[in-house]
Protein backbone atom coordinates (compact mmCIF):
# COMPACT_ATOMS: atom_id res chain seq x y z
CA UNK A 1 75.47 128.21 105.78
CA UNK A 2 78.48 125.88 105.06
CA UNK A 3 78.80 124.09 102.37
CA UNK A 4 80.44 121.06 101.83
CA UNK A 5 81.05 118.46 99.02
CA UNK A 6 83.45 115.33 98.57
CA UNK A 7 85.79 116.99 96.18
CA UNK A 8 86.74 119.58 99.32
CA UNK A 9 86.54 117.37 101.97
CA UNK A 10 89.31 115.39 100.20
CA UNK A 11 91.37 118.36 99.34
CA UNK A 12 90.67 118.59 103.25
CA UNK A 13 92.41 115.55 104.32
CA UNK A 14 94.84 115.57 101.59
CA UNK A 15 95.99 118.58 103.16
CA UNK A 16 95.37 118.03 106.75
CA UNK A 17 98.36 114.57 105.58
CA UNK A 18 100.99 116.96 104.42
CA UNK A 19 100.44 119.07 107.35
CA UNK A 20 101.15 115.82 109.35
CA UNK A 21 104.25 114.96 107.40
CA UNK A 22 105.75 118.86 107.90
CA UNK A 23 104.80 118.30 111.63
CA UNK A 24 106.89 115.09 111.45
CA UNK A 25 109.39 116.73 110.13
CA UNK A 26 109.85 119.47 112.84
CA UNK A 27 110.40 116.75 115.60
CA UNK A 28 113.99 117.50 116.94
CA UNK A 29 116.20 115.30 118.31
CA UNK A 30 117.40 117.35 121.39
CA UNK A 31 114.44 118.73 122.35
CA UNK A 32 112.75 119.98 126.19
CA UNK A 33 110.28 119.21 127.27
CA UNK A 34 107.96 121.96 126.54
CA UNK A 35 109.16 121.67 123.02
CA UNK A 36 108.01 118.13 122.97
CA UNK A 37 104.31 118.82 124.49
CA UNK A 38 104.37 121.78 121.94
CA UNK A 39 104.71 118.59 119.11
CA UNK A 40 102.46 116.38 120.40
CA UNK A 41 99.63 118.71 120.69
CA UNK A 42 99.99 119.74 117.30
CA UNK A 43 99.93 116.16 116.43
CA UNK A 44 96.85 115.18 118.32
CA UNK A 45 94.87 118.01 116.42
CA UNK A 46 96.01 116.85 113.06
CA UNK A 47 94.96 113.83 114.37
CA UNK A 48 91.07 114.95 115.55
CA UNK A 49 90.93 117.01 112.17
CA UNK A 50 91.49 114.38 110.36
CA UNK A 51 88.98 112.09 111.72
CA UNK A 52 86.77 114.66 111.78
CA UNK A 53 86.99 115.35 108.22
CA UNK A 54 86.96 111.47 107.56
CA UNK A 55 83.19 111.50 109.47
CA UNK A 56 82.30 114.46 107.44
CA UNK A 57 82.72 112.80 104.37
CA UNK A 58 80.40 110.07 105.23
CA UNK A 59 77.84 112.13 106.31
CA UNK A 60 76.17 112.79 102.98
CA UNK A 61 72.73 114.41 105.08
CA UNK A 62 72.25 118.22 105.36
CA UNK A 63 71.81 118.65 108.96
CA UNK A 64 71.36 122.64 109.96
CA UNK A 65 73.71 125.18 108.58
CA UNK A 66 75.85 122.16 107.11
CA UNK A 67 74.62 121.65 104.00
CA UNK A 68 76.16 119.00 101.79
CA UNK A 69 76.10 120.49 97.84
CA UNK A 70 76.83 116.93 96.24
């Protein structure tokens, strides 16, 4: 079963920004190209993480093996 609450989904997303800052950070100016699809997949599943933990956190329903403890 997983369990989730509100207090851990926001850790979640609080850490799922810094992650997205430290990506930021790794951009190089004089990068190739594969180094530059490398960075923007990394991005994009920051990105859907995020938004997925955003949705998560409305949900407030058990639904399965998700069970929401708060």
């Amino acid at each position: 079963m997983i369990n989730r609450t509100d207090a851990g989904l926001s850790k979640a997303l609080q850490e799922l920004e810094s992650l997205q800052d430290e990506a930021t950070t790794l951009c190089m100016p004089h990068a190739n190209d594969s180094e530059i699809a490398a960075f923007a997949r990394l991005q994009s599943q920051i990105q859907l993480a995020a938004e997925m933990v955003k949705t998560m956190r409305t949900r407030t329903e058990s639904l399965g093996s998700h069970y929401r403890a708060d």
